[in-house]
C-alpha atoms as a PDB file:
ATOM      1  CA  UNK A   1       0.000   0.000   0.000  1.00  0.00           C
ATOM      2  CA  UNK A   2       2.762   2.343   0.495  1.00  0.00           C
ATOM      3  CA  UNK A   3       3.676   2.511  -3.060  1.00  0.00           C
ATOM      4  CA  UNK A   4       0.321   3.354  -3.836  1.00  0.00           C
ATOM      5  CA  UNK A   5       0.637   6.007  -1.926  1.00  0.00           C
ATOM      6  CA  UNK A   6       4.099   7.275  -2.700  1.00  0.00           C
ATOM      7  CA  UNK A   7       2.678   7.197  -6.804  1.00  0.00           C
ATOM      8  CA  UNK A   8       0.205   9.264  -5.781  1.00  0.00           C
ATOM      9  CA  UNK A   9       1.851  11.425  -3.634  1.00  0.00           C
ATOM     10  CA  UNK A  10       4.579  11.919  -6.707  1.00  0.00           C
ATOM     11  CA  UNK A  11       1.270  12.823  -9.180  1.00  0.00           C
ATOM     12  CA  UNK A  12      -0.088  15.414  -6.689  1.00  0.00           C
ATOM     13  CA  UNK A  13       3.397  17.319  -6.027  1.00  0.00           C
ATOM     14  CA  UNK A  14       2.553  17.812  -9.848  1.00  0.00           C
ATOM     15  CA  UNK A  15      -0.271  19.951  -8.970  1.00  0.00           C
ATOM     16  CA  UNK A  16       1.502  22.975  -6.907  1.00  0.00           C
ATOM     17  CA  UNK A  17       3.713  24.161  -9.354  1.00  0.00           C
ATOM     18  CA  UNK A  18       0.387  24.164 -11.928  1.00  0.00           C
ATOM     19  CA  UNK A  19      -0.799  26.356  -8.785  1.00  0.00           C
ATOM     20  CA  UNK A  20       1.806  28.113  -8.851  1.00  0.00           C
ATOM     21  CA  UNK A  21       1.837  28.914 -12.814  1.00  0.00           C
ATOM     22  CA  UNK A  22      -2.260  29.906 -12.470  1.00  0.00           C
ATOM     23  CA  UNK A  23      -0.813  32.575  -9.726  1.00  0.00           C
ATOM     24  CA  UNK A  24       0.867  34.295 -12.308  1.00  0.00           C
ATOM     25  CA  UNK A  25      -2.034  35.466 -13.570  1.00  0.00           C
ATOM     26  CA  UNK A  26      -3.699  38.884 -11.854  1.00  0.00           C
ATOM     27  CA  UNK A  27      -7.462  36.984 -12.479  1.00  0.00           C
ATOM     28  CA  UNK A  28      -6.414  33.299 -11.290  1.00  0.00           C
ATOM     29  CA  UNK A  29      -3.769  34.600  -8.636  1.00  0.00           C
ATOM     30  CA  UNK A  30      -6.043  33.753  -4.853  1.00  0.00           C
ATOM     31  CA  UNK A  31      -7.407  30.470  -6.681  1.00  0.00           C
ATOM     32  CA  UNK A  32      -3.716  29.751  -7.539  1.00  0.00           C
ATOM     33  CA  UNK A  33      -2.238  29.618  -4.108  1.00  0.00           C
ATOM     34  CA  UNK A  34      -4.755  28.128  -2.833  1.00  0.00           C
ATOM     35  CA  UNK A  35      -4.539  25.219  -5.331  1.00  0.00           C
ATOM     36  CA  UNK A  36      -0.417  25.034  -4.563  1.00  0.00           C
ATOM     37  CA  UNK A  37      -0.776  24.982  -0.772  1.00  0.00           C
ATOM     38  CA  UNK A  38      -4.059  22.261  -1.241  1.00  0.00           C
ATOM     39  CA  UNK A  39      -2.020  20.126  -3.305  1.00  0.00           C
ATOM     40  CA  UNK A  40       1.475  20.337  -1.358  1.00  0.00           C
ATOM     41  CA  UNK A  41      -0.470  19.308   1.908  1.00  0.00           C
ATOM     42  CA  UNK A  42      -2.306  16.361   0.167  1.00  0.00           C
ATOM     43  CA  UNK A  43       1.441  15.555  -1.516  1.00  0.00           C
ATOM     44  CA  UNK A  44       3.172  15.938   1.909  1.00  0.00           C
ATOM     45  CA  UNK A  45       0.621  13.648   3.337  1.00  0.00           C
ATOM     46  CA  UNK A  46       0.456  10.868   1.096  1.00  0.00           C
ATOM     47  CA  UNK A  47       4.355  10.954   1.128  1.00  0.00           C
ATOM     48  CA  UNK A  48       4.283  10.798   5.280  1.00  0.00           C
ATOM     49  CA  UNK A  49       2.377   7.591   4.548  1.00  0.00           C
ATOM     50  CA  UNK A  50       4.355   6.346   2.142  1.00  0.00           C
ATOM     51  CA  UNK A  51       7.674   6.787   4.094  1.00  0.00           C
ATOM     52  CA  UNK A  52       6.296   4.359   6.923  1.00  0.00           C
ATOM     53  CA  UNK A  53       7.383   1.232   5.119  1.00  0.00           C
ATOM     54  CA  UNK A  54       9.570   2.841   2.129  1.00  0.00           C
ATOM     55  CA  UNK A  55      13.122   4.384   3.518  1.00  0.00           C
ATOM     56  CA  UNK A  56      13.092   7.813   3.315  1.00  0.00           C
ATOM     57  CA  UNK A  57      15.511   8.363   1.051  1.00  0.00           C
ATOM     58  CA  UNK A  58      14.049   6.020  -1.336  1.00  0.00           C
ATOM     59  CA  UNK A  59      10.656   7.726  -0.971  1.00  0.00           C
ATOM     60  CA  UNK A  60      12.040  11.152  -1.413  1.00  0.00           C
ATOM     61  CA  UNK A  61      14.279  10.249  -4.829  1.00  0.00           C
ATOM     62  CA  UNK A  62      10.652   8.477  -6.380  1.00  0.00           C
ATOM     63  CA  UNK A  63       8.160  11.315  -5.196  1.00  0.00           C
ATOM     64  CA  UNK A  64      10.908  13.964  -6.615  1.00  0.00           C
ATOM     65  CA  UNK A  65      11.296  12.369  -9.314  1.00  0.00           C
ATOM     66  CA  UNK A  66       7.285  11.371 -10.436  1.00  0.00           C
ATOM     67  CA  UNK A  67       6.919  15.308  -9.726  1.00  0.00           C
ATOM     68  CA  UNK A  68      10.020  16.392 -11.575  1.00  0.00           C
ATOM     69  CA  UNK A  69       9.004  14.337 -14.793  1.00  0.00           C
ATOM     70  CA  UNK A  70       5.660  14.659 -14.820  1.00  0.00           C
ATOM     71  CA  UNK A  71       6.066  18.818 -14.053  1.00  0.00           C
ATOM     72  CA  UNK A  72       8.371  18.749 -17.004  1.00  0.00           C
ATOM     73  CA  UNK A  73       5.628  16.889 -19.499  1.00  0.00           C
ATOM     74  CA  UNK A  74       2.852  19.266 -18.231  1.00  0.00           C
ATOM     75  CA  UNK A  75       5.227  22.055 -19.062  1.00  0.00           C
ATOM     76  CA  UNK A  76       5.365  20.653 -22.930  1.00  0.00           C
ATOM     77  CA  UNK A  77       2.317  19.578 -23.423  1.00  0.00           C
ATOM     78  CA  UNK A  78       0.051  22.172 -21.554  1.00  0.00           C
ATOM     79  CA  UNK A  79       1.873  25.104 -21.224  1.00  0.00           C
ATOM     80  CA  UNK A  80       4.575  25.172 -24.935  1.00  0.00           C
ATOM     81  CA  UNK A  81       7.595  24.907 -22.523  1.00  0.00           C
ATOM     82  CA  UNK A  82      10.744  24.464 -24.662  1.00  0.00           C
ATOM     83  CA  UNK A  83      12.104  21.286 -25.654  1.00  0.00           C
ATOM     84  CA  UNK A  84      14.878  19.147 -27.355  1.00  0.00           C
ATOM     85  CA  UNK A  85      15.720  15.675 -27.704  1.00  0.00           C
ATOM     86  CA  UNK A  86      18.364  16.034 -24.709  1.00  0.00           C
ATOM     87  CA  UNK A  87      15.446  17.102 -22.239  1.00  0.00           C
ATOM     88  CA  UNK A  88      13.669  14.242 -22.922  1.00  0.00           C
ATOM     89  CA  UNK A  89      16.903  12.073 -22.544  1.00  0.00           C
ATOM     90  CA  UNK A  90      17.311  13.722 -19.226  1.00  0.00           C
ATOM     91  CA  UNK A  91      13.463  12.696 -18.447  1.00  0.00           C
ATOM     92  CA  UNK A  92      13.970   9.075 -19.297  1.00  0.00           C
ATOM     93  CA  UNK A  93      17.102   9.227 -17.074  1.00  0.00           C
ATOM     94  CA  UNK A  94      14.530  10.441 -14.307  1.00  0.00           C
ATOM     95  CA  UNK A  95      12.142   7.795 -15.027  1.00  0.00           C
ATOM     96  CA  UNK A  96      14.800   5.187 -14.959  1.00  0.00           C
ATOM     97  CA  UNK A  97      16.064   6.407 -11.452  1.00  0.00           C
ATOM     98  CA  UNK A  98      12.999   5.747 -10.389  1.00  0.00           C
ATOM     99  CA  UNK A  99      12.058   2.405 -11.711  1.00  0.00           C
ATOM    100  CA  UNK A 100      15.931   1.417 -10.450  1.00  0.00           C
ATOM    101  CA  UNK A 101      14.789   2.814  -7.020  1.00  0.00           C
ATOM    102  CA  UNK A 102      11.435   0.414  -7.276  1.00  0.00           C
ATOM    103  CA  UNK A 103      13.141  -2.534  -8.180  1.00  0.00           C
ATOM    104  CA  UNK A 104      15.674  -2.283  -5.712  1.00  0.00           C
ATOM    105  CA  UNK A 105      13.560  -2.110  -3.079  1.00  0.00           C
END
């Protein structure tokens, strides 16, 4: 169960910096903030659960690294951030850290 929960704790950490991105804007700034510090504390949470079977620093490498690839893919798809065929080396990289990280466990 506490992989469940670390995989979803990864897929909500991508939700604050989306948060943070709607803050930019003067109209969506309030619901914004809001929506960063809802989904950090539902992130945080689900990664306190996760890290009472998983080591921590096990835990902390996978949730990083769910939010750090999946932030990136929002970016490119949603959002028109840049990319190149080295970025997306760099996110298979990620996603191979992590499955290492599984595996090992």
């Amino acid at each position: 169960m506490s992989w469940w929960y670390l995989l979803l704790a990864g897929l909500t950490e991508i939700g604050w910096p989306i948060g943070l991105k709607f803050a930019q804007s003067e109209s969506t700034k309030w619901m914004g903030i809001l929506m960063a510090i809802a989904f950090m504390v539902i992130s945080g949470s689900l990664l306190f659960l996760a890290q009472r079977t998983i080591p921590m620093g096990t835990a902390y490498a996978v949730w990083t690294g769910i939010g750090a690839a999946g932030t990136f893919l929002v970016g490119v798809l949603c959002y028109g951030d840049p990319t190149s065929m080295f970025r997306y080396i760099g996110v298979m990289f990620i996603i191979a850290g992590v499955a290492v990280l599984k595996l090992a466990h």
